[in-house]
Protein backbone atom coordinates (compact mmCIF):
# COMPACT_ATOMS: atom_id res chain seq x y z
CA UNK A 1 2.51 -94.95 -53.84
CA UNK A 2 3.23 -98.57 -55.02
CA UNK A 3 0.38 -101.05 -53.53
CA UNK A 4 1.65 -104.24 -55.15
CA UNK A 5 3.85 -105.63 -57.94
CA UNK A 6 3.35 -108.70 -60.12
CA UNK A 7 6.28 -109.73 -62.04
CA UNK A 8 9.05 -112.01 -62.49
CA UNK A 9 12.15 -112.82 -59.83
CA UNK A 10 14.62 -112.04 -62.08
CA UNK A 11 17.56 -111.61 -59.19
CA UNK A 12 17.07 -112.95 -54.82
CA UNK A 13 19.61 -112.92 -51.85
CA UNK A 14 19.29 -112.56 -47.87
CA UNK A 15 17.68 -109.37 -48.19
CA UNK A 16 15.84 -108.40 -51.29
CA UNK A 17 14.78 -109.61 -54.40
CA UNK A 18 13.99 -107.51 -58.10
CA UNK A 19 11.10 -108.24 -59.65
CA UNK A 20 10.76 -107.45 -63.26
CA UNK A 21 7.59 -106.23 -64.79
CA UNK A 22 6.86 -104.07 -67.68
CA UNK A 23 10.62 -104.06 -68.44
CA UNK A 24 11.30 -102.34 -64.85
CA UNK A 25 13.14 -104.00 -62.09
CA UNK A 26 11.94 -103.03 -58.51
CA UNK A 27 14.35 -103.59 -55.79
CA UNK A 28 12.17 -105.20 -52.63
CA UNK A 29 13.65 -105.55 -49.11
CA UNK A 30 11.60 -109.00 -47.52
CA UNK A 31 11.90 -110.71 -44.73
CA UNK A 32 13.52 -113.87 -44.02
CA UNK A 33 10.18 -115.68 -43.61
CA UNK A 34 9.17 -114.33 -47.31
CA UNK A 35 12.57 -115.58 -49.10
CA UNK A 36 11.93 -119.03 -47.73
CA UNK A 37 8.33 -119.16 -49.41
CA UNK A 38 9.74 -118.20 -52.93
CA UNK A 39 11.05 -121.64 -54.61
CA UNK A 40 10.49 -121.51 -58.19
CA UNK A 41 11.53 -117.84 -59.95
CA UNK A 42 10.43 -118.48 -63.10
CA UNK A 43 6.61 -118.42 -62.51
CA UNK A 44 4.59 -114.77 -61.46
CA UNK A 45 4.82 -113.35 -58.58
CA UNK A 46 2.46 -110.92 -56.53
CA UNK A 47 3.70 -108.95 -53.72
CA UNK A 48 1.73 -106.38 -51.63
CA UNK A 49 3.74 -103.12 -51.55
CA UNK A 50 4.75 -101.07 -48.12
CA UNK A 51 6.08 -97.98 -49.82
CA UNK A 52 8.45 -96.34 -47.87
CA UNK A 53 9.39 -92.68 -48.58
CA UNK A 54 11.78 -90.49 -46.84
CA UNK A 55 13.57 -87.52 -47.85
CA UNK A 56 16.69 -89.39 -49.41
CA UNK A 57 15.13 -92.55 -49.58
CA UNK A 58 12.57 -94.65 -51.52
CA UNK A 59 12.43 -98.69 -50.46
CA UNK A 60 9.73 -101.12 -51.23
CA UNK A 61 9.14 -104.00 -48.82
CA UNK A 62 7.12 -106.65 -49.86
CA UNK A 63 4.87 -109.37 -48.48
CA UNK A 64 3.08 -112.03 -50.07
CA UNK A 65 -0.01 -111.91 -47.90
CA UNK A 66 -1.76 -108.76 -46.68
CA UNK A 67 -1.71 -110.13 -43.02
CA UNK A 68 1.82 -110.03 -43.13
CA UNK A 69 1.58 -106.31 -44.68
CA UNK A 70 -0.87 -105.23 -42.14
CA UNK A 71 1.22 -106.72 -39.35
CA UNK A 72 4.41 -104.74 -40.62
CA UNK A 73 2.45 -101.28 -40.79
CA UNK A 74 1.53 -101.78 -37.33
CA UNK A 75 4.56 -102.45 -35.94
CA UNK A 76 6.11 -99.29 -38.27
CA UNK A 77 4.07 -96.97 -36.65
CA UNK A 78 5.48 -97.94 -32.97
CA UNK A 79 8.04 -95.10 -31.99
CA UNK A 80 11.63 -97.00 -32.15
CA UNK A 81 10.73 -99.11 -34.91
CA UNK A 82 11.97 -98.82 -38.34
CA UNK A 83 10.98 -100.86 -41.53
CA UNK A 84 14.09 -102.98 -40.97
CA UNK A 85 13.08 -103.63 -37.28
CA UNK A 86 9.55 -104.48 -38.54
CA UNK A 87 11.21 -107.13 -40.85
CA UNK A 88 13.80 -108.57 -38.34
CA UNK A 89 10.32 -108.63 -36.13
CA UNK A 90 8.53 -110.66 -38.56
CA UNK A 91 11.42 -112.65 -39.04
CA UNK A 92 11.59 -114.36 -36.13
CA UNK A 93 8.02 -116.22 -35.80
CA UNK A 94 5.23 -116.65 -37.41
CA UNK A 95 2.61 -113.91 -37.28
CA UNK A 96 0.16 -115.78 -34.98
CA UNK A 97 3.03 -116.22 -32.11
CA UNK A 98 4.15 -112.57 -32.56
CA UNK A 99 0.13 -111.28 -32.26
CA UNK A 100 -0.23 -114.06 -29.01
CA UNK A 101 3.57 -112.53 -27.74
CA UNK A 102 1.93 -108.92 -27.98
CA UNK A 103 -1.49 -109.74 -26.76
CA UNK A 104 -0.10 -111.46 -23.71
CA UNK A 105 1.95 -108.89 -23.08
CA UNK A 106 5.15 -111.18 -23.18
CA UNK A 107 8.28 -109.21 -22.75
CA UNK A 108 10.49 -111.68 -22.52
CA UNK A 109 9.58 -113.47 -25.89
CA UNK A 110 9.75 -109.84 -27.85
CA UNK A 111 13.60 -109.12 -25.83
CA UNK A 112 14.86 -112.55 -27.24
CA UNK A 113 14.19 -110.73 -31.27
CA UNK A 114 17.89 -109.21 -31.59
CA UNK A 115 17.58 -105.40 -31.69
CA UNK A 116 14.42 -105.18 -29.72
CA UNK A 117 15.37 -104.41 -25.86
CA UNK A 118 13.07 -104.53 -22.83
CA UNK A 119 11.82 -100.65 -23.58
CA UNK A 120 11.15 -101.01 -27.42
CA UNK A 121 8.95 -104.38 -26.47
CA UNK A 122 7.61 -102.37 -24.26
CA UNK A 123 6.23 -100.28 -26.48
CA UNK A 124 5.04 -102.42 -28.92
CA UNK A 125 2.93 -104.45 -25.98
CA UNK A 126 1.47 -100.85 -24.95
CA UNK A 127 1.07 -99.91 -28.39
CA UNK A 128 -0.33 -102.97 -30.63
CA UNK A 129 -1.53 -105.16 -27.48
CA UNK A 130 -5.55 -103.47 -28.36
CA UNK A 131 -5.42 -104.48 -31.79
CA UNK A 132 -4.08 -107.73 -31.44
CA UNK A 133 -6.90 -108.71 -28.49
CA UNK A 134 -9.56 -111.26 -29.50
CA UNK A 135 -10.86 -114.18 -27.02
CA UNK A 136 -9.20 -116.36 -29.13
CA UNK A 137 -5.67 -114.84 -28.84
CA UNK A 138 -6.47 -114.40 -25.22
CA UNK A 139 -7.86 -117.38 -24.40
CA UNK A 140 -5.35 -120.03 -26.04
CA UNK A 141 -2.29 -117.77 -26.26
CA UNK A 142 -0.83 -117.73 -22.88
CA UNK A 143 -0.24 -121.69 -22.72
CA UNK A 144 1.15 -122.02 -26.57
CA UNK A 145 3.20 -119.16 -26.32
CA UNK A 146 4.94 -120.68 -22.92
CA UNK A 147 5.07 -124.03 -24.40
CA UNK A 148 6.96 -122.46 -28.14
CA UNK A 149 9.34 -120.66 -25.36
CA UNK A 150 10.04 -124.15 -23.51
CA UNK A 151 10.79 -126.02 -26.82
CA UNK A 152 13.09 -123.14 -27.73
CA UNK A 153 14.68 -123.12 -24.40
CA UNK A 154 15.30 -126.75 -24.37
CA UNK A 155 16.05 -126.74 -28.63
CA UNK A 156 19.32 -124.24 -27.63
CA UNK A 157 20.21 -126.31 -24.32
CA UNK A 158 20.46 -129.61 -26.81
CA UNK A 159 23.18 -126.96 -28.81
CA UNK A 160 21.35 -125.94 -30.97
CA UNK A 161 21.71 -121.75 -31.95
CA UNK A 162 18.46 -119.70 -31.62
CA UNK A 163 17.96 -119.18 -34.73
CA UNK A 164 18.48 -122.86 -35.94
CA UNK A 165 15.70 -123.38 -33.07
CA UNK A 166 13.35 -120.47 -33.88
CA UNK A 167 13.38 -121.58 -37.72
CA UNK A 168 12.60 -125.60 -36.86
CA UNK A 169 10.09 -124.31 -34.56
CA UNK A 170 8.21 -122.16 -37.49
CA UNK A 171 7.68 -125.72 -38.92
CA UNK A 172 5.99 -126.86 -36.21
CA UNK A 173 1.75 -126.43 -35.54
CA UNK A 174 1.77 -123.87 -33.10
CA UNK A 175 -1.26 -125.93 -31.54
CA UNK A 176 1.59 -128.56 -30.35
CA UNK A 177 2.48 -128.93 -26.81
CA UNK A 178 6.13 -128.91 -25.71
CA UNK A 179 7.15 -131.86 -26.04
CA UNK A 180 6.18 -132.52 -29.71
CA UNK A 181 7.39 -129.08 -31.00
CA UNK A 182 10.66 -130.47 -29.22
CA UNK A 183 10.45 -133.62 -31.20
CA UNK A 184 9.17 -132.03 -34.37
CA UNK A 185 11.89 -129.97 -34.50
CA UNK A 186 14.54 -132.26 -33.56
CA UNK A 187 13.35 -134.22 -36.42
CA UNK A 188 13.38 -131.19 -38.99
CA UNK A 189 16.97 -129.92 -37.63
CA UNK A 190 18.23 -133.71 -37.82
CA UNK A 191 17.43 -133.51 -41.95
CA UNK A 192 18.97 -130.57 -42.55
């Protein structure tokens, strides 16, 4: 099994990126969140590897954290859930929100992730809501996830799409209340 690679970007779209190292090119599927952290291609790179084998199929997903690995393997091993549902998961919000979203058992924040339905959230709430516990989670999750689900709410009544909305809101501090993740955003959708 691959663990990591270190190597140069020598090629990047919407949904993978090679690396080159030791004059082989490995083809890595990454999420959204992951493409927007890679700027500059011309300096090293080290991704952590999820290897994923089946019997006509080899991918490599990569992450450049081991949170964001970790995160992914969980939500692999939820019945329903494939490695590109993981990565259209973790696409969506920033690890913290998803963990709060799980650990508060919030439904209707995991239905509004195209692909998931009410049954697979379900699952994942059933299934991931022990590991993601901690009285920090608990105790400050409830409110910030509500107020991130206002701001999008009133981000896509102003027009906006939801995912123009979810991606202005990954930009905000998640320890915001409503109102400035509304204006925050506003401000970061108004530049671009």
């Amino acid at each position: 099994m691959i663990g990591s690679v270190k190597g140069q970007i020598t090629f990047k779209n919407d949904k993978f990126i090679i690396v080159e190292t030791g004059g082989v090119g490995y083809k890595i599927s990454i999420s959204p969140d992951t493409l927007s952290k890679l700027k500059n291609t011309k300096e090293a790179v080290l991704f952590w590897i999820h290897t994923h084998v089946r019997e006509d199929i080899l991918d490599l997903y990569g992450f450049l954290d081991r949170e964001e690995l970790e995160f992914f393997e969980m939500l692999i091993n939820v019945s329903g859930i494939g490695p590109k549902g993981a990565l259209g998961v973790l696409g969506v919000a920033p690890i913290e929100t998803l963990k709060r979203a799980i650990s508060t058992g919030d439904i209707a924040y995991l239905t509004k992730i195209s692909g998931i339905g009410k049954k697979t959230a379900e699952k994942i709430i059933i299934e991931l809501r022990d590991k993601m516990q901690n009285k920090n989670t608990e105790e400050k999750g409830s409110t910030s996830l509500r107020d991130e689900l206002d701001a999008l709410e009133a981000l896509k009544s102003l027009g906006y799409s939801q995912n123009e909305a979810r991606e202005a809101l990954k930009e905000v501090s998640s320890e915001a209340n409503t109102n400035t993740k509304i204006r925050e955003a506003l401000k970061i959708l108004a530049n671009k």
